[in-house]
Every structure is written in C-alpha cells, then in structure tokens.
Protein backbone atom coordinates (compact mmCIF):
# COMPACT_ATOMS: atom_id res chain seq x y z
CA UNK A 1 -33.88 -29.55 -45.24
CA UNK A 2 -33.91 -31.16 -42.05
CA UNK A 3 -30.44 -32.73 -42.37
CA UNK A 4 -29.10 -29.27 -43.03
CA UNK A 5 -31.13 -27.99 -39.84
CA UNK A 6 -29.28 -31.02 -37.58
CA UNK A 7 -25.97 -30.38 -39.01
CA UNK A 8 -26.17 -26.76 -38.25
CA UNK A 9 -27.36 -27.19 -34.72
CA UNK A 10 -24.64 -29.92 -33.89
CA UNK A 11 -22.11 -27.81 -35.46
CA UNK A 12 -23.83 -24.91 -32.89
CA UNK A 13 -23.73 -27.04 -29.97
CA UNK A 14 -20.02 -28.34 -30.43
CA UNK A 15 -18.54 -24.83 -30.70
CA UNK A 16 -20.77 -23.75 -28.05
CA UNK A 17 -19.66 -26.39 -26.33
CA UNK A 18 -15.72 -25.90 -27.15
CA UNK A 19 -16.02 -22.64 -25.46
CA UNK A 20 -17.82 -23.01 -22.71
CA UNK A 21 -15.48 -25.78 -21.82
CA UNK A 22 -12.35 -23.54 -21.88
CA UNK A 23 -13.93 -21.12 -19.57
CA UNK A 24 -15.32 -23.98 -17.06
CA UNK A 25 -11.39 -25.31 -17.36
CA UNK A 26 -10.45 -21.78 -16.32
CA UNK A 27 -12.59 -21.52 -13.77
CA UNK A 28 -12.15 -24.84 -11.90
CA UNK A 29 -8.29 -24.64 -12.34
CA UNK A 30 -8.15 -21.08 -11.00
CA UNK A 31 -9.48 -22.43 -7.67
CA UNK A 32 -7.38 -25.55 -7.28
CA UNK A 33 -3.69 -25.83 -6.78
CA UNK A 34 -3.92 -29.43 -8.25
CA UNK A 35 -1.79 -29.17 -11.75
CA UNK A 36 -4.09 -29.80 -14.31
CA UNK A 37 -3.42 -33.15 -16.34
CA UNK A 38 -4.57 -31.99 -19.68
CA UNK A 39 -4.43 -28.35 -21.75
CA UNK A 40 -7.43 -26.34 -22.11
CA UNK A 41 -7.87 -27.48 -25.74
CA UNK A 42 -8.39 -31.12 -25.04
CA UNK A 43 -11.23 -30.22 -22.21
CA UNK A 44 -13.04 -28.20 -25.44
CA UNK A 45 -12.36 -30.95 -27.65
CA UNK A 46 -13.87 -33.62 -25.18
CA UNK A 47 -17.26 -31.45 -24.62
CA UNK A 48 -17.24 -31.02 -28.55
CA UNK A 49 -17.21 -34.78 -28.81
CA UNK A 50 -19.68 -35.92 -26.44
CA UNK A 51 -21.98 -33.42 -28.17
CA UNK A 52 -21.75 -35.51 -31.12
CA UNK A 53 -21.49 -39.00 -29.84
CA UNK A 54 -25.27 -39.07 -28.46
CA UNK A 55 -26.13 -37.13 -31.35
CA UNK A 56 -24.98 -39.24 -34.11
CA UNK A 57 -26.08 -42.43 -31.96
CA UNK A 58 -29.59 -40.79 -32.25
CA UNK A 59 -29.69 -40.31 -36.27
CA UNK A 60 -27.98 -43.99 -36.56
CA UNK A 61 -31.34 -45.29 -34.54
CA UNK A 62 -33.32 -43.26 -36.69
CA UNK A 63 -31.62 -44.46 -39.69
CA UNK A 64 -32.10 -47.77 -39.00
CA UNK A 65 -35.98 -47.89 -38.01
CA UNK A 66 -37.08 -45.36 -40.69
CA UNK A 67 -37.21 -47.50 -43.79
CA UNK A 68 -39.48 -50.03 -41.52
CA UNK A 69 -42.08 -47.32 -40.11
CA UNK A 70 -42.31 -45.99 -43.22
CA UNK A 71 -43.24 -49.19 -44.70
CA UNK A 72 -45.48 -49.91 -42.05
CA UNK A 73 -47.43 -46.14 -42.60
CA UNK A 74 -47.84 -46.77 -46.30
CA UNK A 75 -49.11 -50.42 -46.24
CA UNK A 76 -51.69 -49.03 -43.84
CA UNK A 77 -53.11 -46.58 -45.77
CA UNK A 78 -53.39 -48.70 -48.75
CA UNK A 79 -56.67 -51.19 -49.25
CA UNK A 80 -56.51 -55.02 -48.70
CA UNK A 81 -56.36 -55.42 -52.19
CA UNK A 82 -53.49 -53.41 -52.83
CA UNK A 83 -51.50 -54.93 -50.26
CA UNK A 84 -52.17 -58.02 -51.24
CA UNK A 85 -50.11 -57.29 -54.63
CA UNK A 86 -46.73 -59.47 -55.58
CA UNK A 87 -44.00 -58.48 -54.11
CA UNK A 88 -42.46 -56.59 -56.92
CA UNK A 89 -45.94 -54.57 -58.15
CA UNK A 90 -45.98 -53.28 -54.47
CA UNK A 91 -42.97 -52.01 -54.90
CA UNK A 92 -44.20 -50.06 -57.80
CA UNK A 93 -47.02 -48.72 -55.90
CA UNK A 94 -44.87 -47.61 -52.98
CA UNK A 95 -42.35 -45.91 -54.84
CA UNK A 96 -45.63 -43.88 -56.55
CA UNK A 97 -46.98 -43.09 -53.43
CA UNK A 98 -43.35 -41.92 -51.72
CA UNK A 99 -42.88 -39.68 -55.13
CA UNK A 100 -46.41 -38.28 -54.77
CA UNK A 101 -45.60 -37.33 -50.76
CA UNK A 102 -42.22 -35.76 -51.79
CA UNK A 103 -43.26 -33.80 -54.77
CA UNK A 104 -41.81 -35.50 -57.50
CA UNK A 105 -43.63 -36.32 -60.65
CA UNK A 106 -44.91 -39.86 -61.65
CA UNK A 107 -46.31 -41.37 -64.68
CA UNK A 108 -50.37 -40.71 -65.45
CA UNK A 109 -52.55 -39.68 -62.94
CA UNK A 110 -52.58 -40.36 -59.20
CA UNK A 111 -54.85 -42.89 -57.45
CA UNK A 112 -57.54 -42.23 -54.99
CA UNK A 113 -55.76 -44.58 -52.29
CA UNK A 114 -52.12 -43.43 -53.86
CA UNK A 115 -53.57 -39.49 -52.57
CA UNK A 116 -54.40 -40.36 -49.03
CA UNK A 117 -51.37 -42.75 -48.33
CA UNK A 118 -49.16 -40.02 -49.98
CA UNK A 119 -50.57 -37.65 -47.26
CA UNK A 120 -50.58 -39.94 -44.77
CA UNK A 121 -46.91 -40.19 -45.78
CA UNK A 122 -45.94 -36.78 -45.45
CA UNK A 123 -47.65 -36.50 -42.63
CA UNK A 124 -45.36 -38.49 -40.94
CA UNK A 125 -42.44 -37.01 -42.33
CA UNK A 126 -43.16 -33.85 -41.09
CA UNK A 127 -43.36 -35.12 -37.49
CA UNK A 128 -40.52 -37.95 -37.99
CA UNK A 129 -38.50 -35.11 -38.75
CA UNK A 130 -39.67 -33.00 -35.96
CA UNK A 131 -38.64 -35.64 -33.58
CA UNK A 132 -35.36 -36.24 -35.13
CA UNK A 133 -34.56 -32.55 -35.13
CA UNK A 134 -35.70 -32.56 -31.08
CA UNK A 135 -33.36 -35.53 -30.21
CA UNK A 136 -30.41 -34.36 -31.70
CA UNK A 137 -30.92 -31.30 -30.24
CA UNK A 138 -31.97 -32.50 -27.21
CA UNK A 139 -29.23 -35.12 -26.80
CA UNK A 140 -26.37 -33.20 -27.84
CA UNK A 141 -27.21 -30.93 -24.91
CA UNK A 142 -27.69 -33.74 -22.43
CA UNK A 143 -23.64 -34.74 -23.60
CA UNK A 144 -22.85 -31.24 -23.41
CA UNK A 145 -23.62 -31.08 -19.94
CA UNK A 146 -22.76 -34.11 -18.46
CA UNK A 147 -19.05 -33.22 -19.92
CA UNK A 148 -19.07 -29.96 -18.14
CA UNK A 149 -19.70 -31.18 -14.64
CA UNK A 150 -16.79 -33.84 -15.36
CA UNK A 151 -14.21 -30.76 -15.74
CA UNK A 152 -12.01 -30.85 -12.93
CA UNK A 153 -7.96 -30.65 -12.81
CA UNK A 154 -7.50 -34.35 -12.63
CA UNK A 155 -9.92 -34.73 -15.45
CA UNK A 156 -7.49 -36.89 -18.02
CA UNK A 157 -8.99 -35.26 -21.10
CA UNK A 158 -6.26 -36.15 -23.64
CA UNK A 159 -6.37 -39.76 -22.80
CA UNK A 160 -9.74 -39.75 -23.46
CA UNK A 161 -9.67 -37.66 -26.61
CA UNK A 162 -6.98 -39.60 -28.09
CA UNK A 163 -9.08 -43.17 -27.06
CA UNK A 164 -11.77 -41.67 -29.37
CA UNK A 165 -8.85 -40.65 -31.88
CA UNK A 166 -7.91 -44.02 -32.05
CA UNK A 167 -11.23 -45.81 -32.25
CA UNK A 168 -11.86 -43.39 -35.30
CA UNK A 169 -9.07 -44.44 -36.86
CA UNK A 170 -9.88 -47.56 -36.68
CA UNK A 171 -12.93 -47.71 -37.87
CA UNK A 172 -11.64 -46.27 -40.92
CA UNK A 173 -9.33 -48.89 -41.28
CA UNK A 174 -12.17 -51.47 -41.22
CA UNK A 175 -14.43 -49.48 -43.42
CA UNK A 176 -11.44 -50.35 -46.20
CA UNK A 177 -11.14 -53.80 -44.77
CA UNK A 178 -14.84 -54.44 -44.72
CA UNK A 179 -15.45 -52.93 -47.93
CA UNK A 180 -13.08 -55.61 -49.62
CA UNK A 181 -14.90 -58.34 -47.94
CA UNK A 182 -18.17 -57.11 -48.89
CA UNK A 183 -17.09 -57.31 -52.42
CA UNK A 184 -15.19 -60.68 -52.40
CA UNK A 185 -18.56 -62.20 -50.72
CA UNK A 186 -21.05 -60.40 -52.85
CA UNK A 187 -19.05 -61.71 -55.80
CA UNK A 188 -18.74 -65.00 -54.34
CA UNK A 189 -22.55 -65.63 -52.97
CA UNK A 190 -23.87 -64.63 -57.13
CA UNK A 191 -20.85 -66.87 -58.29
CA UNK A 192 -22.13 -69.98 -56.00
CA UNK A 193 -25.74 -69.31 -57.41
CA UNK A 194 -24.44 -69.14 -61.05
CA UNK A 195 -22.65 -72.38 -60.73
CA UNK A 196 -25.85 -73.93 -59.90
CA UNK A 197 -26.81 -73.34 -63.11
CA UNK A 198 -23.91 -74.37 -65.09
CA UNK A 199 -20.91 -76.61 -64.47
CA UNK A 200 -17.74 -74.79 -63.25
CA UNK A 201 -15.60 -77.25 -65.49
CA UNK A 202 -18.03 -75.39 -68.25
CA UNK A 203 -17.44 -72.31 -67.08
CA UNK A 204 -13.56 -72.29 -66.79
CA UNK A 205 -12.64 -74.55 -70.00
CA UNK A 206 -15.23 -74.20 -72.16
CA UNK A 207 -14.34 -72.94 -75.51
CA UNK A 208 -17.53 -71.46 -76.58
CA UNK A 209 -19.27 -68.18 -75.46
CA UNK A 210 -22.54 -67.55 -76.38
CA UNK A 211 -24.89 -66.47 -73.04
CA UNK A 212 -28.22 -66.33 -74.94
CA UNK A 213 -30.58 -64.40 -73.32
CA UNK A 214 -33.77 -66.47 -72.47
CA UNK A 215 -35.81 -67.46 -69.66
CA UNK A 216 -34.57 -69.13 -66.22
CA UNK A 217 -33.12 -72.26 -66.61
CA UNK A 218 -30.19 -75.00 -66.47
CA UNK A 219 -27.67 -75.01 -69.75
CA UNK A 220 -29.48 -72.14 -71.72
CA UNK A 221 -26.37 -71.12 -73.85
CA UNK A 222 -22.64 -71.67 -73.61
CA UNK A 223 -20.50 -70.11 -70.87
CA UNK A 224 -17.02 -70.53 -72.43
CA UNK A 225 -14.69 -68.27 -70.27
CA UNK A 226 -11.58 -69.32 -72.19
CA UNK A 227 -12.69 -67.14 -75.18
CA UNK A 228 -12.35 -64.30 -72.90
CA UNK A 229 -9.81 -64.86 -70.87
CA UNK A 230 -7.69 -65.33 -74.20
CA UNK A 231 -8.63 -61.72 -75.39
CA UNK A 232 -8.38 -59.98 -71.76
CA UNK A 233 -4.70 -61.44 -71.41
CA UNK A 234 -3.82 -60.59 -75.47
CA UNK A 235 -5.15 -56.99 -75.40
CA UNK A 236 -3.39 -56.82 -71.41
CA UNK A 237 0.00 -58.49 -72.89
CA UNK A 238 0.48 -55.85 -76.40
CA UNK A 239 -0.77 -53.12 -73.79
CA UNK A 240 1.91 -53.72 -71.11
CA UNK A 241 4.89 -54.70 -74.45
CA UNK A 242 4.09 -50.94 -75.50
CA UNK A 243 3.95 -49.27 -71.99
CA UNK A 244 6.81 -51.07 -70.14
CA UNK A 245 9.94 -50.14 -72.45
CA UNK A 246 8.81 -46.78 -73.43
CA UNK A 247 7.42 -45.80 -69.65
CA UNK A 248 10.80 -47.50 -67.91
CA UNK A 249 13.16 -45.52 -70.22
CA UNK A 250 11.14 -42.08 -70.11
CA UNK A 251 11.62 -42.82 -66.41
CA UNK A 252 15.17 -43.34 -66.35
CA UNK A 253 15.95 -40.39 -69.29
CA UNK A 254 13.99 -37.88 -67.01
CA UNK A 255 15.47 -38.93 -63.68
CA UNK A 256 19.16 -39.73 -64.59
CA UNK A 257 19.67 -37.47 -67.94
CA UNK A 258 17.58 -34.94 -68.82
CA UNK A 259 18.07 -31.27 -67.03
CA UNK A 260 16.19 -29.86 -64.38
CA UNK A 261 14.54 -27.68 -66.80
CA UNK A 262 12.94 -30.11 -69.16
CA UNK A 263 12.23 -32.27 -66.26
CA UNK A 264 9.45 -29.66 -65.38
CA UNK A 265 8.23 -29.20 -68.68
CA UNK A 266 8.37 -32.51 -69.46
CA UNK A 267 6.93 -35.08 -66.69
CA UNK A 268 3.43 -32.59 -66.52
CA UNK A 269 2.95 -33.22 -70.33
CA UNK A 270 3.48 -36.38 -69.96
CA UNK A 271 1.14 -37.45 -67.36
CA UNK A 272 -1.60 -35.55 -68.99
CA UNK A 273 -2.12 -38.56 -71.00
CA UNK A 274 -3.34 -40.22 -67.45
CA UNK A 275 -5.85 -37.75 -67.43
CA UNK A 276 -7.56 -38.04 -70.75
CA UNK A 277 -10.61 -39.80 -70.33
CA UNK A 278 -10.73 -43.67 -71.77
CA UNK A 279 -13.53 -42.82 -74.04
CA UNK A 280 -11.44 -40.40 -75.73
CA UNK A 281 -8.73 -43.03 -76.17
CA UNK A 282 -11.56 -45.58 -77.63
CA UNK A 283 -12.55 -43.15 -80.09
CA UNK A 284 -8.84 -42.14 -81.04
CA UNK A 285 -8.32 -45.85 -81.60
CA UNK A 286 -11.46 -46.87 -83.35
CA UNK A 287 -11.51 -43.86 -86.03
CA UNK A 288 -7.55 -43.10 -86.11
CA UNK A 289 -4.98 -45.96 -84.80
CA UNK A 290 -7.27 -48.42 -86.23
CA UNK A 291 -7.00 -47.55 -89.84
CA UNK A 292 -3.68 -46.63 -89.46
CA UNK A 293 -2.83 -50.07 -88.26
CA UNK A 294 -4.87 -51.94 -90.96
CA UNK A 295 -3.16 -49.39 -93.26
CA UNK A 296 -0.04 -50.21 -92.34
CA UNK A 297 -0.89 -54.01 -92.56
CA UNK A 298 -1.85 -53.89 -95.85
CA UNK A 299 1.56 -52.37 -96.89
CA UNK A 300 4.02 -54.92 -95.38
CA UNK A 301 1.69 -57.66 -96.58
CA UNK A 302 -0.64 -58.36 -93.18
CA UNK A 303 -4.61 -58.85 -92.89
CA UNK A 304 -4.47 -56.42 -89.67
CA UNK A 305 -8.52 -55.42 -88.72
CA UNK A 306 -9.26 -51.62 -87.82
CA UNK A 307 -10.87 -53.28 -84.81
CA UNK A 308 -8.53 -55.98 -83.19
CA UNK A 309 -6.51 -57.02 -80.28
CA UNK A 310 -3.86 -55.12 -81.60
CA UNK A 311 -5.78 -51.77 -81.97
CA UNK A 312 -7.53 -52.05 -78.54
CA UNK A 313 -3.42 -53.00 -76.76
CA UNK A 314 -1.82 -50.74 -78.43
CA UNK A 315 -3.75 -47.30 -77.41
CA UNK A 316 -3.98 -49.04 -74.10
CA UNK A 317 0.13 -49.13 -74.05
CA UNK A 318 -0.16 -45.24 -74.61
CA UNK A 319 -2.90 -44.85 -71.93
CA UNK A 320 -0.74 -46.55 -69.16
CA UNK A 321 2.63 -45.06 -70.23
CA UNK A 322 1.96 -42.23 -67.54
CA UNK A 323 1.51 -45.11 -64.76
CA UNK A 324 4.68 -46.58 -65.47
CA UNK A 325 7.20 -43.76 -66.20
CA UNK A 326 5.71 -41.52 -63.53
CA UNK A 327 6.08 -44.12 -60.30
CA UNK A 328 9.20 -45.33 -61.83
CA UNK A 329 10.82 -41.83 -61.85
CA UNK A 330 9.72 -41.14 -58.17
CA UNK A 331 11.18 -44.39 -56.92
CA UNK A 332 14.50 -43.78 -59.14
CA UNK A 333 15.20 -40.68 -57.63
CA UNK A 334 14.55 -41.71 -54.40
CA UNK A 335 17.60 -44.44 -54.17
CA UNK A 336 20.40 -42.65 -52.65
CA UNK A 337 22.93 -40.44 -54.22
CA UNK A 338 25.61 -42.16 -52.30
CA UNK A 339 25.28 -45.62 -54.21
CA UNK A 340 25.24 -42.98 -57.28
CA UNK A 341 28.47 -41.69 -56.14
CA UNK A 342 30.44 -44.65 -54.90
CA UNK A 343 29.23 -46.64 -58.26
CA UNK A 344 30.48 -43.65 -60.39
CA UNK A 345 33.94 -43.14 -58.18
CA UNK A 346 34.36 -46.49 -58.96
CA UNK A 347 35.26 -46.25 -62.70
CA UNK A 348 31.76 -46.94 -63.92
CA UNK A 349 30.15 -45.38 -66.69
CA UNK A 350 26.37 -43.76 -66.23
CA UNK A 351 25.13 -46.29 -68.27
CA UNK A 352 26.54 -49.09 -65.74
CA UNK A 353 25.70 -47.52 -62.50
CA UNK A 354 22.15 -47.21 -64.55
CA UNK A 355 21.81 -50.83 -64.72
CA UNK A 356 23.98 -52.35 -61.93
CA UNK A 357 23.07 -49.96 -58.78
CA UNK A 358 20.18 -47.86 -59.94
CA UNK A 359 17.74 -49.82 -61.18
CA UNK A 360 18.01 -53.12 -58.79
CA UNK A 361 17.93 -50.55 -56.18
CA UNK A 362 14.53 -49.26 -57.51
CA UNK A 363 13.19 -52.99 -58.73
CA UNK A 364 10.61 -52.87 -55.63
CA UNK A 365 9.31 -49.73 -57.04
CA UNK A 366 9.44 -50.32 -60.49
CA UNK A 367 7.41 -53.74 -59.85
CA UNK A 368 4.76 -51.83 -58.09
CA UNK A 369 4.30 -49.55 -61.32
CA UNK A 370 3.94 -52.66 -63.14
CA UNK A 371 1.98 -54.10 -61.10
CA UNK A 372 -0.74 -50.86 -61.92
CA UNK A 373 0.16 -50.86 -65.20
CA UNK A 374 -1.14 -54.65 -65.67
CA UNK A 375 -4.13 -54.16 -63.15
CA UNK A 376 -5.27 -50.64 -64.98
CA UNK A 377 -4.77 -53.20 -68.46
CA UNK A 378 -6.98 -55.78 -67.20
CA UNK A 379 -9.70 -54.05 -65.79
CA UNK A 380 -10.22 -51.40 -69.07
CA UNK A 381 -13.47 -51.72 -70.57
CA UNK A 382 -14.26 -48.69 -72.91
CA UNK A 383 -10.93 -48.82 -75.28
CA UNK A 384 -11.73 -52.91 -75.73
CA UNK A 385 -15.51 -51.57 -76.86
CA UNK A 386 -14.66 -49.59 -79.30
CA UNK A 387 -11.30 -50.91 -80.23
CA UNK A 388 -11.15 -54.83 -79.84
CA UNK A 389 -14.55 -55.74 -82.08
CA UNK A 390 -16.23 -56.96 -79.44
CA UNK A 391 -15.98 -60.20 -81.04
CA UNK A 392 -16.09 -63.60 -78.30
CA UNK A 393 -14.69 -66.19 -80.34
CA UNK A 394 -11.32 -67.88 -79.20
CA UNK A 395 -8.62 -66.53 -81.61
CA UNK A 396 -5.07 -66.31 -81.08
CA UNK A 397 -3.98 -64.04 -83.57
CA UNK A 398 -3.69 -60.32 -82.43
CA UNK A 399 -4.25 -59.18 -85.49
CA UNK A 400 -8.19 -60.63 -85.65
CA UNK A 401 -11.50 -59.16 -83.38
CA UNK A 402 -11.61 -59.58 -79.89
CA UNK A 403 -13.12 -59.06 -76.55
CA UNK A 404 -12.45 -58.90 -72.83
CA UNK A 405 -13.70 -59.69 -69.46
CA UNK A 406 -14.68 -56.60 -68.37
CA UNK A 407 -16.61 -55.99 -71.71
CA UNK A 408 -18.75 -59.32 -71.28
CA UNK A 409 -19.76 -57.82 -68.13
CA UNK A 410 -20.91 -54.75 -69.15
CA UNK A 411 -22.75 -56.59 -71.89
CA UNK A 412 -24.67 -59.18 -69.25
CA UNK A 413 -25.43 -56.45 -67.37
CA UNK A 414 -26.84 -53.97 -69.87
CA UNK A 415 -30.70 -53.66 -70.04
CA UNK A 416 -33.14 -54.89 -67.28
CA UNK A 417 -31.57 -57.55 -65.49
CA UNK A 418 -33.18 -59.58 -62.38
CA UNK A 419 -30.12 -61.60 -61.10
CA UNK A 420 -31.85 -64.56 -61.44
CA UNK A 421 -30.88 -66.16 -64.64
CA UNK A 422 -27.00 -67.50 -65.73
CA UNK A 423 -27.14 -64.55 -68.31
CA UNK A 424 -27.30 -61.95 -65.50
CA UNK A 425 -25.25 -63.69 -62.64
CA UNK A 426 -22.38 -65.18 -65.04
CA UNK A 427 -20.91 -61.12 -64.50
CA UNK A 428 -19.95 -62.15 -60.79
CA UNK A 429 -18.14 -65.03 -61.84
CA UNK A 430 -16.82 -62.97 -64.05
CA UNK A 431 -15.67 -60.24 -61.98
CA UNK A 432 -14.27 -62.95 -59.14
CA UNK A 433 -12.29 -64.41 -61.75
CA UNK A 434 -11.05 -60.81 -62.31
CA UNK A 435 -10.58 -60.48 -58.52
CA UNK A 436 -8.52 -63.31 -58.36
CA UNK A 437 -6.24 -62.77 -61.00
CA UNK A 438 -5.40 -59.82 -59.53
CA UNK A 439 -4.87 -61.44 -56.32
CA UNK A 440 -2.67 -63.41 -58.14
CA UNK A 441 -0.50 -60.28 -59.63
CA UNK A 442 -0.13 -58.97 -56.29
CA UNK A 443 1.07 -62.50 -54.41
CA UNK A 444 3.69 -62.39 -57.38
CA UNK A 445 4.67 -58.55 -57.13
CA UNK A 446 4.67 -58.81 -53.46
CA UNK A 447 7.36 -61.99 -53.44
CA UNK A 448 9.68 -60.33 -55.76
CA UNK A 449 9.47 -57.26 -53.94
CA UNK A 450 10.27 -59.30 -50.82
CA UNK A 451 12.99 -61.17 -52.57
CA UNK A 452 15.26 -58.03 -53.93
CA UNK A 453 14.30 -55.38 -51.55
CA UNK A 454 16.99 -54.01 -49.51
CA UNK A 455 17.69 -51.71 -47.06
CA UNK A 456 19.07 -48.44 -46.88
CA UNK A 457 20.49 -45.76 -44.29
C-alpha cells in the first residue's frame, strides 16, 4: 500500500509542480524584457523532474538499507539459541517470522519467539514506511522549490532537460549492456567452479553423458558434452533444411507474385504459426507427426522412431517457418523498385531479376532471418522433450532418440538443486557453451552481411 501512496503523491507533486512552474515562468517573464531562453513547457518539465530526482534518490537509499535493518530487527528479537542456527535453518526461521508479520500463512503452528519477532517486525514496518512516505514527500517538495526560485528568463531549461534526456537514455542503453554482462559472468563464474570438478578436456570431448546425481565430489559421473552437442546441432540442422526453402520461397511468392489481396489474407495466417505456443507443437509432434513419420518409415522400408531427431526437427522447421518468410518478405520489398525496373527493362525475365537483383540485394536481410531461425532452433527446449526421446547417447542417425542442450539443462536443474555439486553447475557450462555458439552465428552473419551489403539511394 505504501508504494501506491508514494507513487500517487510524486505523481501529485510533479503536476503540481508542472503548473506552478508555467505560472512562475509567466510571471517572471512578464516583468523582464530579457527574451526568455527556453518555452514555458521545458520550465514545467524541469520542476517536474527535480521533484522526482530527490525523490527516487530517497527510495533507492531506502532500498538499499532495508534488507539489512530488517535483518538486524529480526535477529534481535530472536533468542541466542536461535541465532546461533546454520546459516541455511535461519533462513527458514526468518522467512517464518517475515510471513507471520505480513499475514501470510506458514506451515504448523507459530513459535513463542516467532510471535514477538513477527511483531517486532511489523512494528517496524509500519514506521519504516511512515518515514519513507515522509521523505518522499518531504523531498520532492524541497526539489520543487528550489526549482521555482531558479525560474528566471535566462534560466536555460531545455539544456538542462535534454542533459537529463540524455543521461536517461543512456542508462537504458547500459541496462541492455549490463544485463549481457551479468549473464556472460554469471555463466562464466558457475562454469569456472564446475571445471574444478571435472576436466574441461572431459567436458568438451567426452563421449559419454551420464551426470549421476550424488553427493559433492570430484568425477561423480560422466560429463560427455559431445552427446549433446550432436543432437542440439541434428534436431537444429533438419529444423533449419525444412524452414529455409519453404520460408525463403513463401517470402519471395508473397512479395514478388502473389496479389495484393492474398497478400493480406495470407502473411496473417501464416505468422499465426509464430504464435502457437511450443508446447502445443511438442504435443502435435509427439502424438501426431511422430507416428506419422514412423508410419511412413515403415512403408518405404525405414526403422524411423515416433520420438527422434527427425520428429523433434521437423515440427521445429514448421515452428520457425514464420521467422524466416516473414523478415524475408519485409526486407524483399524494401529493395528498390528501380533495380526492379531497370533489371526488367533490360530483357530479363521475373524469374532472373528474382535471383540476380532481388535477392543479393536482400542477402543482408535474409541472413538476419536465418540467423533467428538457427538461434530460435538451438535454444528450443519443449518440442526436443516431447519429440526427440530425451535419449543422451551419441547417435548419428536422425532417425534414432535424441536430446539437446537446452533439455539437459532443464533436467540438471529440475528438483532441489544447491549449486554446489557438478550435477547442478554443469547447466552453466552448458548454457555458456550455448552463449558462445551463438556468438559464433552472429560473428559469421555479421561478416557476410558486411561482405555483400551495399548501398542504396
């Protein structure tokens, strides 16, 4: 409640704020026969921000302390005995005693010391919030005012609001660049501690994967990537042999052939497929493409499994087919009509200015679709569950049980898990050998995009 309470009173404040600053602006430039520097609208907009500056600089202080006080308040309402817990049974008891203080329910019946430190806790949540509520307010007020009295003519409010423009921008550029490196080095600090356990060269060559669940310790089971790195680039491989030729052309057939009227019924039906959810595709390929394949295998004289590589890259190909043909057709018709028209008063046929203007034209484009298409393969999990088998034995035949990456992480990190054995921390090295073969994918998409681009008035 009290987080609605301080939004609404900022929100108060900055429109309050907003106007009063357009009738100070009025006022002061009334009297002067300076020309003002900046409109009314940026003086409103400065007040409004330096309302919220102090304001949010107040609830990130708050934010910051507030797990630690409220540590400190429980611990000393709890007995020596209690405190003296390991580290991971206090835990238990404080989460108890912060569900007891905020109403929610908890398992069997609350202890003596569990009642008073719960009441000691809400306690001081009541005035913690008190106090937050009163800063805000408070400061917000104090920015409020300050920015008033700065109101003159020569007051350069634009600069200023467009220095805080900028700085916000920027900061959400970094939250995207700082969320990447977050990942990379959570991925690579559990991937360091996992390799203290087993032997990289173990990791990355070995043939055999079978991460038996056990307690801590040095070469408990076999960490064979190879079997799934086999089955993640199969099931990718069939996936992107389906998707490619029959995305590309649906591309090229809606944006060179087909009229403007089937072009509109068309494309939306088609990228409804994008929006079907992957579980639905896992259960369309375990109980229908499946048998059908294995059907079909049995016909023409093949041992195909209901639940293979095959199965699992095939649906995939149909899931993806949106991500091709759809950013394939929006770069195609964005190459220029000229090169269309020159190529055609030429002599050539459709067909030719198709494949000798069009389409190297749109190559940049049609790499970047690829590019998805192949990182959307790799990184599909529920399809390859219910699809593949599930099965992490090095095969090479498509036709057999497999598995993927992505599944094996799932699986190591299914159930209660304390990052502290191989079993649990093998899914970062994993997912940073996922990472950087997609790293890889782009370095590759982003030199042939390099290499063929050109450029166009």
């Amino acid at each position: 409640m009290s987080d609605l309470i301080i939004v609404g009173i900022l929100l108060a404040l900055m429109a309050l704020g907003y106007q009063v600053a357009l009738g100070r602006y009025r006022k002061v430039t009334g009297r002067s026969e300076v020309r003002p520097h900046s409109r009314p609208a940026y003086h409103g907009l400065l007040v409004a921000i330096w309302c919220a500056i102090p304001a949010l600089a107040v609830i990130i202080v708050f934010g910051l302390f507030e797990p630690v006080i409220t540590r400190y308040v429980i611990l000393s309402a709890l007995p020596p005995e209690v405190r003296d817990l390991p580290t991971h049974e206090l835990r238990g008891v404080m989460q108890r005693i912060h569900q007891i203080a905020t109403g929610f329910g908890i398992v069997g019946e609350a202890r003596p010391y569990e009642n008073v430190a719960a009441t000691r806790l809400g306690t001081y949540h009541a005035i913690w919030n008190f106090a937050l509520v009163a800063l805000v307010a408070s400061s917000a007020v104090a920015g409020l005012v300050y920015t008033l009295r700065r109101i003159t003519p020569r007051l350069r409010a634009r600069n200023e609001v467009e220095r805080v423009i900028r700085v916000l921008l920027l900061l959400c550029s970094a939250v995207a660049i700082m969320t990447t490196v977050g990942i990379v080095a959570s991925l690579l600090g559990e991937a360091v501690r996992f390799f203290g356990f087993v032997n990289p060269l173990d990791f990355f060559f070995g043939t055999v994967w079978n991460p038996r669940f056990s307690s801590v310790g040095a070469g408990q089971g076999d960490f064979g990537l190879l079997p799934l790195l086999v089955g993640t680039l199969m099931i990718s491989a069939i996936a992107i042999l389906v998707a490619l030729p029959i995305g590309l052309m649906t591309a090229i057939y809606m944006a060179e052939y087909a009229s403007s009227h089937l072009r509109n019924i068309a494309k939306p039906i088609i990228e409804i497929l994008a929006g079907i959810p992957t579980i639905v595709y896992g259960v369309f390929a375990l109980t229908v493409a499946g048998p059908f394949f294995a059907d079909l295998g049995a016909a023409v004289g093949l041992d195909i499994s209901a639940t293979s590589a095959f199965t699992a890259g095939a649906v995939m190909g149909v899931m993806i087919i949106p991500f091709i043909s759809s950013l394939s057709d929006d770069i195609i018709t964005q190459v220029p009509a000229s090169m269309r028209d020159g190529s055609l008063g030429l002599g050539a046929t459709r067909s030719e200015t198709i494949k000798r203007v069009i389409l190297p034209a749109a190559l940049p484009g049609i790499v970047g679709a690829f590019l998805l298409a192949v990182s959307r393969a790799i990184g599909e999990t529920m399809i390859v569950v219910l699809a593949a088998g599930n099965s992490p034995v090095l095969r090479f035949n498509p036709f057999e049980p497999s598995t993927s990456v992505t599944v094996s992480i799932v699986n190591q990190l299914t159930g209660d898990t304390d990052f502290a054995s191989p079993q649990s921390l093998v899914a970062f090295a994993l997912g940073l050998t996922l990472f950087i073969m997609t790293l890889g994918l782009n370095v590759v998409a982003l030199y042939i995009v390099r290499k063929y681009r050109e450029q166009y008035e």
